[in-house]
C-alpha atoms as a PDB file:
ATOM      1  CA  UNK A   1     172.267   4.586 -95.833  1.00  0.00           C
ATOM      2  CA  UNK A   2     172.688   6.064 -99.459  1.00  0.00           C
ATOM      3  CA  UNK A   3     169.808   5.763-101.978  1.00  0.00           C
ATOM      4  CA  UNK A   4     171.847   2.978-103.564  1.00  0.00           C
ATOM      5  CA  UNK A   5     171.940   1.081-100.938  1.00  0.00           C
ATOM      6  CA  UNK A   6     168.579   1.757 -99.867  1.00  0.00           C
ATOM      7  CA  UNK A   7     167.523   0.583-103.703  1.00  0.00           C
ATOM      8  CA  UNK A   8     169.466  -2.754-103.056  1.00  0.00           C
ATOM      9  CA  UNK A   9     167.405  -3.480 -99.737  1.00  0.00           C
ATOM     10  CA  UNK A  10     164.385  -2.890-101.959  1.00  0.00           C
ATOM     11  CA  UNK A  11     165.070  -5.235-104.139  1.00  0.00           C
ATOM     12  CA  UNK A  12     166.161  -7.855-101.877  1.00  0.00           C
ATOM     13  CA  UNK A  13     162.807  -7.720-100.230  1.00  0.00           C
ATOM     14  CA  UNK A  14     161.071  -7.733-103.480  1.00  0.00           C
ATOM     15  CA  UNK A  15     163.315 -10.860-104.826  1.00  0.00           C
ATOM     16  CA  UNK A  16     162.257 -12.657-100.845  1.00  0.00           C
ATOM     17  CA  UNK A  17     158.262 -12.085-102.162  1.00  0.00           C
ATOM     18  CA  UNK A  18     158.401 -13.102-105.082  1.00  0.00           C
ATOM     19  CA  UNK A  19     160.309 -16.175-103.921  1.00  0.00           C
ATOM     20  CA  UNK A  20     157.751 -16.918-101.290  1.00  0.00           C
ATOM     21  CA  UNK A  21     154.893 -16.296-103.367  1.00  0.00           C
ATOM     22  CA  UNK A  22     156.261 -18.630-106.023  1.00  0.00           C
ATOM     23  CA  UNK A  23     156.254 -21.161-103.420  1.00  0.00           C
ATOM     24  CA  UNK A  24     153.531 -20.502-102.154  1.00  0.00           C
ATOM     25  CA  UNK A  25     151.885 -21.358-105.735  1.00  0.00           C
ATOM     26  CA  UNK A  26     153.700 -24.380-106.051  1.00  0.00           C
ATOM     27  CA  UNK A  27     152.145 -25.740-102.738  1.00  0.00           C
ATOM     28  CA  UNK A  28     148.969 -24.812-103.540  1.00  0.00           C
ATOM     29  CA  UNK A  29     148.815 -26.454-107.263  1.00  0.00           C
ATOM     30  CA  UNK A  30     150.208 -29.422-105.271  1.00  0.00           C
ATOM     31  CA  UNK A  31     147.567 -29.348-103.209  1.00  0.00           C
ATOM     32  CA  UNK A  32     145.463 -29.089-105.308  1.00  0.00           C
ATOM     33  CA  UNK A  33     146.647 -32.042-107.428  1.00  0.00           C
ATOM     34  CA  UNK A  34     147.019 -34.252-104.495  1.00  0.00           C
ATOM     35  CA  UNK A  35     142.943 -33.143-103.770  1.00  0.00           C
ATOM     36  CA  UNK A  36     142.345 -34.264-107.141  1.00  0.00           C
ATOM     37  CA  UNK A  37     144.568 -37.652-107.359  1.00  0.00           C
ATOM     38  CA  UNK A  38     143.812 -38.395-103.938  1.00  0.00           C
ATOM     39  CA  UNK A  39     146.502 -41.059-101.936  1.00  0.00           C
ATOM     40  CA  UNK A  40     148.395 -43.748-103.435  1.00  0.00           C
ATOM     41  CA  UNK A  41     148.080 -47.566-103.405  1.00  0.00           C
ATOM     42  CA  UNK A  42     149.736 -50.513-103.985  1.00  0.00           C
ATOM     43  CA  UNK A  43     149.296 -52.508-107.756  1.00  0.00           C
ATOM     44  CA  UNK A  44     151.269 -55.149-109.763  1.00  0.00           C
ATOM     45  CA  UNK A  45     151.761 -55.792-113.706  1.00  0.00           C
ATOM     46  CA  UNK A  46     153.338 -58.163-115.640  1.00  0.00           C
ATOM     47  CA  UNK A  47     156.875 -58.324-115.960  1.00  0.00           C
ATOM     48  CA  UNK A  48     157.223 -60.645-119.231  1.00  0.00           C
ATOM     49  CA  UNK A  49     154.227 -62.012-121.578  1.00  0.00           C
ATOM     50  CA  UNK A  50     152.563 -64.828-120.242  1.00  0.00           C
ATOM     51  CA  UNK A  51     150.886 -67.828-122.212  1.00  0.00           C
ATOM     52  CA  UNK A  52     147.069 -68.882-121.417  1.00  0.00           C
ATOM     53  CA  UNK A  53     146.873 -71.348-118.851  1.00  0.00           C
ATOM     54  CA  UNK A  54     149.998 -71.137-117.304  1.00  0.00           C
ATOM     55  CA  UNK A  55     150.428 -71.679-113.752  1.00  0.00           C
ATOM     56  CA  UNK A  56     151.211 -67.736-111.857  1.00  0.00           C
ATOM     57  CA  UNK A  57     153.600 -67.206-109.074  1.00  0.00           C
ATOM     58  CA  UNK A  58     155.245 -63.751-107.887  1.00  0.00           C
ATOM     59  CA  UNK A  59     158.293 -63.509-109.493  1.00  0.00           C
ATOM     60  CA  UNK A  60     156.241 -63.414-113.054  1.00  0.00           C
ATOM     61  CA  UNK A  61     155.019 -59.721-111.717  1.00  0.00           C
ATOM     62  CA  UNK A  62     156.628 -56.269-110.543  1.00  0.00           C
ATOM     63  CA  UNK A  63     155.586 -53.772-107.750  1.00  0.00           C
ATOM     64  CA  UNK A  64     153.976 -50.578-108.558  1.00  0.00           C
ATOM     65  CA  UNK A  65     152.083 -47.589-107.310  1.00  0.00           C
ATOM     66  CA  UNK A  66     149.138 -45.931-108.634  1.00  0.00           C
ATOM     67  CA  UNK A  67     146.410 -42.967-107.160  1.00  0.00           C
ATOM     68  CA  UNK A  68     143.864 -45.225-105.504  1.00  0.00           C
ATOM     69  CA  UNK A  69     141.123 -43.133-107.454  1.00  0.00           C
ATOM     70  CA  UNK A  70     142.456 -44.431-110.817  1.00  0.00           C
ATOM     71  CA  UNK A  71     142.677 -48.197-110.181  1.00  0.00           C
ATOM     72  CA  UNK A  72     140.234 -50.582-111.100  1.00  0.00           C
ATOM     73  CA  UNK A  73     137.779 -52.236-108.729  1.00  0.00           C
ATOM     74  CA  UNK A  74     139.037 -55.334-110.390  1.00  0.00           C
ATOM     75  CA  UNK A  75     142.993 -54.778-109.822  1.00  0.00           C
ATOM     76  CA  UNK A  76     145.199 -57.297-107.812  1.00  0.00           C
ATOM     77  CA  UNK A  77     146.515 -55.513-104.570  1.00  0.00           C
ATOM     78  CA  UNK A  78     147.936 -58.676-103.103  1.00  0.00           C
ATOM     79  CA  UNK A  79     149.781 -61.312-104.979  1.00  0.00           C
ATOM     80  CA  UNK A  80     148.503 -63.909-102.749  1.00  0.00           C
ATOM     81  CA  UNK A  81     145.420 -64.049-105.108  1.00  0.00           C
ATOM     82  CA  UNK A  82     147.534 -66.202-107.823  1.00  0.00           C
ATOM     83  CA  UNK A  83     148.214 -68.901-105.933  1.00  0.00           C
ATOM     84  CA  UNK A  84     147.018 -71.592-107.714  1.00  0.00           C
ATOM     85  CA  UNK A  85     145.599 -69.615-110.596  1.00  0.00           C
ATOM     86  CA  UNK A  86     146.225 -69.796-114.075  1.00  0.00           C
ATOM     87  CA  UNK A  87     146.506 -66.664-116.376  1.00  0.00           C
ATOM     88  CA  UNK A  88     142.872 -67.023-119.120  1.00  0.00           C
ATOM     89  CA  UNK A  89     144.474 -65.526-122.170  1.00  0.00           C
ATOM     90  CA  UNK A  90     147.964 -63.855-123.225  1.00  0.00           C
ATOM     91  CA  UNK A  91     148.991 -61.338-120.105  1.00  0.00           C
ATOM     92  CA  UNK A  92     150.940 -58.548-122.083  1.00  0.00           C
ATOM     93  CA  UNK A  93     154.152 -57.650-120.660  1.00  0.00           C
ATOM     94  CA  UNK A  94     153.284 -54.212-118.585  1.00  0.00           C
ATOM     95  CA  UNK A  95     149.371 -55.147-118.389  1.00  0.00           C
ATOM     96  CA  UNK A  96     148.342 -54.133-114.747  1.00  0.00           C
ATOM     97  CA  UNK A  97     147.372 -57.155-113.298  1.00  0.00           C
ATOM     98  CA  UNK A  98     143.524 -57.719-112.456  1.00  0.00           C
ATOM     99  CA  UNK A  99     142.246 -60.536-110.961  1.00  0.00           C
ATOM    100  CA  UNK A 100     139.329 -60.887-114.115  1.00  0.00           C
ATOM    101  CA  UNK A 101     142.673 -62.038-116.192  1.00  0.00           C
ATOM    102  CA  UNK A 102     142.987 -65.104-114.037  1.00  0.00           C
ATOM    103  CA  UNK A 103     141.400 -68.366-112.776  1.00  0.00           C
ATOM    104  CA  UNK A 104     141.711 -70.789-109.839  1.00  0.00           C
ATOM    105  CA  UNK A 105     143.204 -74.008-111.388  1.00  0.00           C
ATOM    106  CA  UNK A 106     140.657 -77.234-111.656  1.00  0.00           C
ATOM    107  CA  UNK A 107     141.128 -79.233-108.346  1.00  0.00           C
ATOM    108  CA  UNK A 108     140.872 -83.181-108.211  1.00  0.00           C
ATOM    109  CA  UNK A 109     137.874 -84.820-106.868  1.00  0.00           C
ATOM    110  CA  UNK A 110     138.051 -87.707-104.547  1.00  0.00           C
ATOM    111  CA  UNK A 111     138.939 -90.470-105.963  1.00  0.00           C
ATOM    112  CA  UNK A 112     140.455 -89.369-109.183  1.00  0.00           C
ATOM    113  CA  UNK A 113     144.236 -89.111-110.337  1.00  0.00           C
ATOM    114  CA  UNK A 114     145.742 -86.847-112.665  1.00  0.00           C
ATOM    115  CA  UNK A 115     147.420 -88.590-115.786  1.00  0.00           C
ATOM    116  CA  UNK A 116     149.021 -86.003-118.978  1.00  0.00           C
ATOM    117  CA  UNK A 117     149.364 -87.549-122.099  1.00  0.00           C
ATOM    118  CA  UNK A 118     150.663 -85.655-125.557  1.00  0.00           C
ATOM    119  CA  UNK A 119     148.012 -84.718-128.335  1.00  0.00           C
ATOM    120  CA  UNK A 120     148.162 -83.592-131.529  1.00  0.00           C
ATOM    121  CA  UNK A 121     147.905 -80.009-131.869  1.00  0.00           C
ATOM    122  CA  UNK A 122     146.705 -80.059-135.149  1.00  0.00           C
ATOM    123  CA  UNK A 123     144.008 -82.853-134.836  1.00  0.00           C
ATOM    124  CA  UNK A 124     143.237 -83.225-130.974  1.00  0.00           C
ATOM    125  CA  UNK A 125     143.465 -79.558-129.634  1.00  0.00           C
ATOM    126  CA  UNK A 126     142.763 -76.958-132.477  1.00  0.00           C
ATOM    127  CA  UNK A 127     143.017 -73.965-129.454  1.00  0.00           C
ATOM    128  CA  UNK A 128     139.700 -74.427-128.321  1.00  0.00           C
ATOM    129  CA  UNK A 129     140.322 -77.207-125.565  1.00  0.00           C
ATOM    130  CA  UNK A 130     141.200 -75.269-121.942  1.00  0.00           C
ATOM    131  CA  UNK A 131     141.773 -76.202-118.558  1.00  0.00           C
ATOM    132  CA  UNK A 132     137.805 -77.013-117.632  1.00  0.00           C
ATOM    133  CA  UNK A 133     136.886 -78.073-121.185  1.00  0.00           C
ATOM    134  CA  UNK A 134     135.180 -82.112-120.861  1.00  0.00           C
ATOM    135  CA  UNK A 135     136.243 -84.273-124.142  1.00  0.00           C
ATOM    136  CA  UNK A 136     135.470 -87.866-124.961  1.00  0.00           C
ATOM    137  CA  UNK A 137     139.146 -89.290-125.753  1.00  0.00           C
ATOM    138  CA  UNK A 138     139.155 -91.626-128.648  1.00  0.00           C
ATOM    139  CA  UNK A 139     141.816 -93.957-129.665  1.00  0.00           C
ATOM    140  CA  UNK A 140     142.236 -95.781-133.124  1.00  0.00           C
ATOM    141  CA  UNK A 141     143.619 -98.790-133.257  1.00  0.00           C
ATOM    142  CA  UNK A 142     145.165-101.191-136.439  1.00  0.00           C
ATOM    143  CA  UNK A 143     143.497-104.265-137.206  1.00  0.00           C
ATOM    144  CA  UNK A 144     145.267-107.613-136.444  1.00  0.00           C
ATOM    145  CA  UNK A 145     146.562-110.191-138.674  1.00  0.00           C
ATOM    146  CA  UNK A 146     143.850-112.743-138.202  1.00  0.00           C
ATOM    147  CA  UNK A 147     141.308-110.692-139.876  1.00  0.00           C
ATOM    148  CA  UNK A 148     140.162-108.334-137.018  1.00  0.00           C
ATOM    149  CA  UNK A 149     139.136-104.907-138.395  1.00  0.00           C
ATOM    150  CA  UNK A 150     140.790-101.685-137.606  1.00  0.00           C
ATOM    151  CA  UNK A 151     138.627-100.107-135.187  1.00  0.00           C
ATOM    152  CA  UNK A 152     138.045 -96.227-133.478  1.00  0.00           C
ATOM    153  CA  UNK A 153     137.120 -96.188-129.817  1.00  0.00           C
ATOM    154  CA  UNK A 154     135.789 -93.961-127.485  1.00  0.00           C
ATOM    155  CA  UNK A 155     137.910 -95.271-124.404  1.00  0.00           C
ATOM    156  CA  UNK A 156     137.166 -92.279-122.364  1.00  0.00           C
ATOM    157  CA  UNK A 157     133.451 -90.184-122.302  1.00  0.00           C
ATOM    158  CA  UNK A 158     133.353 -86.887-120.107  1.00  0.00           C
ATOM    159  CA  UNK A 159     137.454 -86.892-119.219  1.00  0.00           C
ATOM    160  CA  UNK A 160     137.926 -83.380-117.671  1.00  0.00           C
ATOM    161  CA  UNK A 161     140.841 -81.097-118.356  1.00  0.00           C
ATOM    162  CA  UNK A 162     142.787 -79.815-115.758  1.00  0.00           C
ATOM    163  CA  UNK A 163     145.978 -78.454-117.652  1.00  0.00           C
ATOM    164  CA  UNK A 164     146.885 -77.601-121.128  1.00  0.00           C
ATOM    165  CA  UNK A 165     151.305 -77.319-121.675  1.00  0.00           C
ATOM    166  CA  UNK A 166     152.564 -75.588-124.229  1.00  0.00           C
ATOM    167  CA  UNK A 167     153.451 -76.955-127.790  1.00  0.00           C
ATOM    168  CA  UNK A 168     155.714 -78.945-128.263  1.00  0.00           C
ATOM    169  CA  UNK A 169     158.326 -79.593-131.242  1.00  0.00           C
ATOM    170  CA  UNK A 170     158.508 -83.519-131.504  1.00  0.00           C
ATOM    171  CA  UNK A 171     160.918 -85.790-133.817  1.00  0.00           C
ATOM    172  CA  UNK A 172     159.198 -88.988-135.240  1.00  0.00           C
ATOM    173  CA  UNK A 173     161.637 -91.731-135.957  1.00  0.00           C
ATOM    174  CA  UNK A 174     162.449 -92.625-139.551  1.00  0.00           C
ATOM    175  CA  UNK A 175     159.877 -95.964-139.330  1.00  0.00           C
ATOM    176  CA  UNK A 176     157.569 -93.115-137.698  1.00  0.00           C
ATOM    177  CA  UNK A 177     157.669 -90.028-140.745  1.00  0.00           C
ATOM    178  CA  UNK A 178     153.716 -89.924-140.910  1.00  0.00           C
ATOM    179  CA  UNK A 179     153.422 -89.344-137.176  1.00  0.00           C
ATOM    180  CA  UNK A 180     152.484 -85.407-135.479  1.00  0.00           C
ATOM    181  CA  UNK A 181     155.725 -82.973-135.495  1.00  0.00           C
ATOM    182  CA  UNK A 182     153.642 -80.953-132.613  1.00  0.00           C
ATOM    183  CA  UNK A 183     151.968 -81.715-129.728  1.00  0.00           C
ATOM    184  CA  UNK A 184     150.302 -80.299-126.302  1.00  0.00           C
ATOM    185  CA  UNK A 185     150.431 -81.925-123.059  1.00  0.00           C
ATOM    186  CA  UNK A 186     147.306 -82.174-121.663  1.00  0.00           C
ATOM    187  CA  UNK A 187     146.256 -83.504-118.175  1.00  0.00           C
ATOM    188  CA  UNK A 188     143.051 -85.376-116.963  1.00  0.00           C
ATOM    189  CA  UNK A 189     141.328 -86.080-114.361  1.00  0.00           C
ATOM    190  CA  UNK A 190     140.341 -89.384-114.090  1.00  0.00           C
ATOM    191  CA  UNK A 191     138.897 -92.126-112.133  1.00  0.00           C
ATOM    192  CA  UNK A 192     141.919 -94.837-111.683  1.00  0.00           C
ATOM    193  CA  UNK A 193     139.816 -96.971-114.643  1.00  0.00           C
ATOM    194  CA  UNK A 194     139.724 -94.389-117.189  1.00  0.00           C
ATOM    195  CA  UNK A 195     143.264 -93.187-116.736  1.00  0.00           C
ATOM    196  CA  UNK A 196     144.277 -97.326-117.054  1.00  0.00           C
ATOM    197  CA  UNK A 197     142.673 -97.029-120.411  1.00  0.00           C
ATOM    198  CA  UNK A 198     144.246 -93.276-121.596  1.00  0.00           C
ATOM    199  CA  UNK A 199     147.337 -95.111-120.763  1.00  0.00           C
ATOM    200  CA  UNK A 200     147.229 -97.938-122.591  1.00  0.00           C
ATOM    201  CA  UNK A 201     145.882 -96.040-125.059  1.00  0.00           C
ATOM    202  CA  UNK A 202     148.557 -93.721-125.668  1.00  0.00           C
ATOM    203  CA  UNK A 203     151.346 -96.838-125.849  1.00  0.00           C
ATOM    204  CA  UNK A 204     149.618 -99.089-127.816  1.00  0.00           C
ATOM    205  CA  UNK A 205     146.847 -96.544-130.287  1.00  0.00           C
ATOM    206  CA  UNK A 206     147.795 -95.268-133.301  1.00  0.00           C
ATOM    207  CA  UNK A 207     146.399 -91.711-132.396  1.00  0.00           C
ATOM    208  CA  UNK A 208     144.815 -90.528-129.355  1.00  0.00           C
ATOM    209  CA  UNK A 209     142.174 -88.152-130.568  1.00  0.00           C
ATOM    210  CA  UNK A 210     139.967 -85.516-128.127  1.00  0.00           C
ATOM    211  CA  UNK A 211     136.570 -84.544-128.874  1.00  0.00           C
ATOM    212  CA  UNK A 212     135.191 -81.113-127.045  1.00  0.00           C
ATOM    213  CA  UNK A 213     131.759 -81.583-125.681  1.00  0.00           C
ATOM    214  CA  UNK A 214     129.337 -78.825-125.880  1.00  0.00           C
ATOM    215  CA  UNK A 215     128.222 -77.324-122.462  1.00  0.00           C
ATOM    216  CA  UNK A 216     125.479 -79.910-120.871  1.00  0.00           C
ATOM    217  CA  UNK A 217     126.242 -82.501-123.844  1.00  0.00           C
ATOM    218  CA  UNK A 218     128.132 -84.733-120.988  1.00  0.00           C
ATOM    219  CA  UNK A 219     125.505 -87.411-121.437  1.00  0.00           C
ATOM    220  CA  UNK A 220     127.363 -90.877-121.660  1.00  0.00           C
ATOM    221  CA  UNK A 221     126.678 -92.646-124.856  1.00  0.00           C
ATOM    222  CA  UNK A 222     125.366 -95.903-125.735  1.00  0.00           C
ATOM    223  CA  UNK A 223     128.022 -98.397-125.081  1.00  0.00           C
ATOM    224  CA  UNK A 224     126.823 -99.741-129.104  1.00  0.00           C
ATOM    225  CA  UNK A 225     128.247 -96.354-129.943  1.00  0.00           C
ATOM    226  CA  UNK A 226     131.716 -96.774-128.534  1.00  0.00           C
ATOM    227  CA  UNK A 227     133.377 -98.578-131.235  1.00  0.00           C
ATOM    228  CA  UNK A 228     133.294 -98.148-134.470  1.00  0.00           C
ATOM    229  CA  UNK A 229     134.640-100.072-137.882  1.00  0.00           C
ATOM    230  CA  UNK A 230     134.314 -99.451-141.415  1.00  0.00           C
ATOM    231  CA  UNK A 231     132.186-102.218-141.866  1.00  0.00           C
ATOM    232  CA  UNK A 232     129.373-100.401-139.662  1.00  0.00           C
ATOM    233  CA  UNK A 233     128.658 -98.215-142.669  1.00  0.00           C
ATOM    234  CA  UNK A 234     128.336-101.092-145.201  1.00  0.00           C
END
Protein backbone atom coordinates (compact mmCIF):
# COMPACT_ATOMS: atom_id res chain seq x y z
CA UNK A 1 0.00 0.00 0.00
CA UNK A 2 1.39 3.45 -1.28
CA UNK A 3 1.20 6.54 1.00
CA UNK A 4 -1.71 7.63 -1.19
CA UNK A 5 -3.57 5.03 -0.60
CA UNK A 6 -2.70 4.73 2.87
CA UNK A 7 -3.88 8.69 3.13
CA UNK A 8 -7.31 7.62 1.55
CA UNK A 9 -7.87 4.83 4.32
CA UNK A 10 -7.16 7.66 6.75
CA UNK A 11 -9.58 9.62 5.74
CA UNK A 12 -12.21 7.17 5.31
CA UNK A 13 -11.88 6.29 8.93
CA UNK A 14 -11.85 9.84 9.91
CA UNK A 15 -15.11 10.65 7.60
CA UNK A 16 -16.79 6.99 9.59
CA UNK A 17 -16.03 9.14 13.17
CA UNK A 18 -17.10 11.96 12.45
CA UNK A 19 -20.25 10.39 11.01
CA UNK A 20 -20.82 8.38 14.12
CA UNK A 21 -20.08 11.03 16.42
CA UNK A 22 -22.53 13.32 14.63
CA UNK A 23 -25.01 10.76 15.34
CA UNK A 24 -24.19 10.12 18.23
CA UNK A 25 -25.02 13.97 19.11
CA UNK A 26 -28.14 13.87 17.43
CA UNK A 27 -29.36 10.97 19.74
CA UNK A 28 -28.29 12.45 22.61
CA UNK A 29 -29.98 16.11 22.04
CA UNK A 30 -32.98 13.85 21.28
CA UNK A 31 -32.74 12.41 24.29
CA UNK A 32 -32.41 14.92 25.88
CA UNK A 33 -35.45 16.71 24.42
CA UNK A 34 -37.63 13.76 24.81
CA UNK A 35 -36.30 13.95 28.88
CA UNK A 36 -37.44 17.36 28.79
CA UNK A 37 -40.94 17.07 26.76
CA UNK A 38 -41.59 13.89 28.28
CA UNK A 39 -44.36 11.34 26.24
CA UNK A 40 -47.16 12.38 24.21
CA UNK A 41 -50.96 12.39 24.73
CA UNK A 42 -54.00 12.58 23.15
CA UNK A 43 -56.03 16.35 22.87
CA UNK A 44 -58.80 17.87 20.65
CA UNK A 45 -59.54 21.60 19.35
CA UNK A 46 -62.02 23.13 17.52
CA UNK A 47 -62.36 22.67 14.01
CA UNK A 48 -64.75 25.78 13.08
CA UNK A 49 -66.00 28.71 15.57
CA UNK A 50 -68.71 27.76 17.63
CA UNK A 51 -71.65 30.03 19.00
CA UNK A 52 -72.49 30.08 22.95
CA UNK A 53 -74.90 27.61 23.83
CA UNK A 54 -74.83 25.42 21.11
CA UNK A 55 -75.33 21.86 21.49
CA UNK A 56 -71.40 19.86 20.93
CA UNK A 57 -70.95 16.62 19.18
CA UNK A 58 -67.56 15.12 17.65
CA UNK A 59 -67.51 16.03 14.31
CA UNK A 60 -67.37 19.95 15.53
CA UNK A 61 -63.59 18.93 16.82
CA UNK A 62 -60.21 17.45 15.32
CA UNK A 63 -57.61 14.97 16.81
CA UNK A 64 -54.36 16.12 18.03
CA UNK A 65 -51.25 15.33 19.98
CA UNK A 66 -49.47 17.28 22.48
CA UNK A 67 -46.34 16.45 25.30
CA UNK A 68 -48.44 15.37 28.26
CA UNK A 69 -46.24 17.89 30.39
CA UNK A 70 -47.66 20.87 28.43
CA UNK A 71 -51.42 20.18 28.56
CA UNK A 72 -53.70 21.60 30.87
CA UNK A 73 -55.18 19.81 33.87
CA UNK A 74 -58.37 21.14 32.44
CA UNK A 75 -58.01 19.73 28.68
CA UNK A 76 -60.60 17.27 27.11
CA UNK A 77 -58.83 13.83 26.43
CA UNK A 78 -62.04 12.07 25.54
CA UNK A 79 -64.80 13.49 23.47
CA UNK A 80 -67.29 11.58 25.34
CA UNK A 81 -67.31 14.55 27.84
CA UNK A 82 -69.61 16.73 25.31
CA UNK A 83 -72.31 14.72 25.20
CA UNK A 84 -74.97 16.71 26.12
CA UNK A 85 -72.97 19.84 26.77
CA UNK A 86 -73.24 23.10 25.42
CA UNK A 87 -70.16 25.30 24.47
CA UNK A 88 -70.38 28.77 27.44
CA UNK A 89 -69.02 31.40 25.13
CA UNK A 90 -67.55 31.68 21.41
CA UNK A 91 -65.04 28.42 20.95
CA UNK A 92 -62.39 29.94 18.47
CA UNK A 93 -61.63 27.86 15.61
CA UNK A 94 -58.12 26.04 16.72
CA UNK A 95 -58.85 26.70 20.62
CA UNK A 96 -57.72 23.37 22.36
CA UNK A 97 -60.66 22.15 23.79
CA UNK A 98 -61.01 22.17 27.75
CA UNK A 99 -63.74 20.97 29.47
CA UNK A 100 -63.99 24.69 31.65
CA UNK A 101 -65.35 25.98 28.00
CA UNK A 102 -68.39 23.79 28.33
CA UNK A 103 -71.54 22.89 30.32
CA UNK A 104 -73.93 19.94 30.79
CA UNK A 105 -77.24 21.11 29.17
CA UNK A 106 -80.34 21.91 31.77
CA UNK A 107 -82.31 18.57 32.14
CA UNK A 108 -86.23 18.47 32.63
CA UNK A 109 -87.69 17.81 35.93
CA UNK A 110 -90.54 15.49 36.42
CA UNK A 111 -93.37 16.66 35.40
CA UNK A 112 -92.41 19.48 33.16
CA UNK A 113 -92.36 19.78 29.21
CA UNK A 114 -90.22 21.74 27.11
CA UNK A 115 -92.10 24.41 24.89
CA UNK A 116 -89.65 27.19 22.50
CA UNK A 117 -91.26 30.15 21.57
CA UNK A 118 -89.50 33.25 19.45
CA UNK A 119 -88.47 36.55 21.38
CA UNK A 120 -87.41 39.64 20.48
CA UNK A 121 -83.82 40.04 20.46
CA UNK A 122 -83.87 43.51 20.92
CA UNK A 123 -86.51 43.77 23.77
CA UNK A 124 -86.78 40.17 25.38
CA UNK A 125 -83.11 38.83 25.25
CA UNK A 126 -80.52 41.77 25.17
CA UNK A 127 -77.50 38.78 25.42
CA UNK A 128 -77.77 38.40 28.93
CA UNK A 129 -80.53 35.56 29.07
CA UNK A 130 -78.58 31.84 28.90
CA UNK A 131 -79.48 28.41 29.13
CA UNK A 132 -80.07 28.37 33.24
CA UNK A 133 -81.14 32.03 33.42
CA UNK A 134 -85.08 32.06 35.37
CA UNK A 135 -87.35 35.02 33.74
CA UNK A 136 -90.91 35.97 34.50
CA UNK A 137 -92.54 35.94 30.83
CA UNK A 138 -94.92 38.75 30.31
CA UNK A 139 -97.40 39.15 27.62
CA UNK A 140 -99.30 42.42 26.56
CA UNK A 141 -102.38 42.24 25.35
CA UNK A 142 -104.91 44.99 23.28
CA UNK A 143 -107.91 46.09 24.90
CA UNK A 144 -111.33 44.94 23.52
CA UNK A 145 -114.01 46.82 21.91
CA UNK A 146 -116.41 46.94 24.80
CA UNK A 147 -114.26 49.14 26.80
CA UNK A 148 -111.79 46.61 28.41
CA UNK A 149 -108.34 48.20 28.93
CA UNK A 150 -105.20 47.08 27.31
CA UNK A 151 -103.47 45.20 29.86
CA UNK A 152 -99.54 43.68 30.59
CA UNK A 153 -99.39 40.31 32.29
CA UNK A 154 -97.06 38.34 33.97
CA UNK A 155 -98.42 34.86 32.65
CA UNK A 156 -95.36 33.05 33.65
CA UNK A 157 -93.08 33.81 37.17
CA UNK A 158 -89.75 31.70 37.57
CA UNK A 159 -89.95 29.94 33.77
CA UNK A 160 -86.44 28.35 33.45
CA UNK A 161 -84.32 28.39 30.34
CA UNK A 162 -83.10 25.44 28.94
CA UNK A 163 -81.93 26.60 25.35
CA UNK A 164 -81.19 29.80 23.66
CA UNK A 165 -81.14 29.37 19.22
CA UNK A 166 -79.52 31.59 17.34
CA UNK A 167 -80.99 34.87 15.78
CA UNK A 168 -83.10 34.83 13.58
CA UNK A 169 -83.93 37.16 10.42
CA UNK A 170 -87.87 37.36 10.39
CA UNK A 171 -90.30 39.08 7.67
CA UNK A 172 -93.43 40.82 9.20
CA UNK A 173 -96.30 40.98 6.82
CA UNK A 174 -97.30 44.30 5.29
CA UNK A 175 -100.50 44.63 8.03
CA UNK A 176 -97.50 43.56 10.48
CA UNK A 177 -94.48 46.53 9.55
CA UNK A 178 -94.17 47.55 13.36
CA UNK A 179 -93.52 43.97 14.43
CA UNK A 180 -89.51 42.54 15.50
CA UNK A 181 -87.24 41.86 12.21
CA UNK A 182 -85.07 39.51 14.76
CA UNK A 183 -85.70 37.06 17.06
CA UNK A 184 -84.14 34.09 19.35
CA UNK A 185 -85.72 30.89 20.02
CA UNK A 186 -85.78 30.20 23.38
CA UNK A 187 -87.00 27.02 25.23
CA UNK A 188 -88.68 26.53 28.72
CA UNK A 189 -89.25 24.36 31.00
CA UNK A 190 -92.50 24.29 32.20
CA UNK A 191 -95.13 22.68 34.18
CA UNK A 192 -97.98 21.57 31.48
CA UNK A 193 -100.06 24.91 33.00
CA UNK A 194 -97.51 27.43 32.40
CA UNK A 195 -96.49 26.22 28.98
CA UNK A 196 -100.68 26.29 28.15
CA UNK A 197 -100.36 29.91 28.97
CA UNK A 198 -96.71 30.75 26.97
CA UNK A 199 -98.69 29.25 24.24
CA UNK A 200 -101.53 31.04 24.10
CA UNK A 201 -99.61 33.76 24.78
CA UNK A 202 -97.44 33.78 21.91
CA UNK A 203 -100.70 33.33 19.32
CA UNK A 204 -102.89 35.62 20.70
CA UNK A 205 -100.25 38.65 22.72
CA UNK A 206 -99.08 41.39 21.08
CA UNK A 207 -95.44 40.83 22.44
CA UNK A 208 -94.13 38.21 24.58
CA UNK A 209 -91.64 39.98 26.77
CA UNK A 210 -88.85 38.09 29.31
CA UNK A 211 -87.72 39.57 32.40
CA UNK A 212 -84.19 38.10 33.96
CA UNK A 213 -84.46 37.52 37.63
CA UNK A 214 -81.58 38.25 39.79
CA UNK A 215 -79.97 35.17 41.54
CA UNK A 216 -82.39 34.20 44.70
CA UNK A 217 -85.06 36.92 43.45
CA UNK A 218 -87.34 33.71 42.35
CA UNK A 219 -89.89 34.71 44.96
CA UNK A 220 -93.45 34.50 43.28
CA UNK A 221 -95.23 37.76 43.35
CA UNK A 222 -98.43 38.89 44.62
CA UNK A 223 -101.05 37.66 42.30
CA UNK A 224 -102.39 41.84 42.67
CA UNK A 225 -99.10 42.37 40.92
CA UNK A 226 -99.68 40.23 37.86
CA UNK A 227 -101.61 42.50 35.76
CA UNK A 228 -101.23 45.67 35.11
CA UNK A 229 -103.28 48.70 33.16
CA UNK A 230 -102.70 52.22 32.68
CA UNK A 231 -105.36 53.11 34.80
CA UNK A 232 -103.36 51.59 37.92
CA UNK A 233 -101.19 54.69 37.85
CA UNK A 234 -104.09 57.21 37.77
Amino acid sequence: MNSRQRRGVILLLLSVLCALGAFAGVLSVIGDVNSKVGPEVTAYRVKDDIQPYTPLGPGRFEKITMPERWLPATAVTDLAQTEGKIAVTTLKAGSLLQSDMIVKRPALEPGQQEIAIMIDAATGVAGKITPGSTVNIYATFAGERGGQAAQSKMIVAGARVIDVGELTALTPSREDRNRATEAVPITFALSTVDTQRVAYAESFAQHVRLALVAPGGSTPPDARDRTYTLDKDK
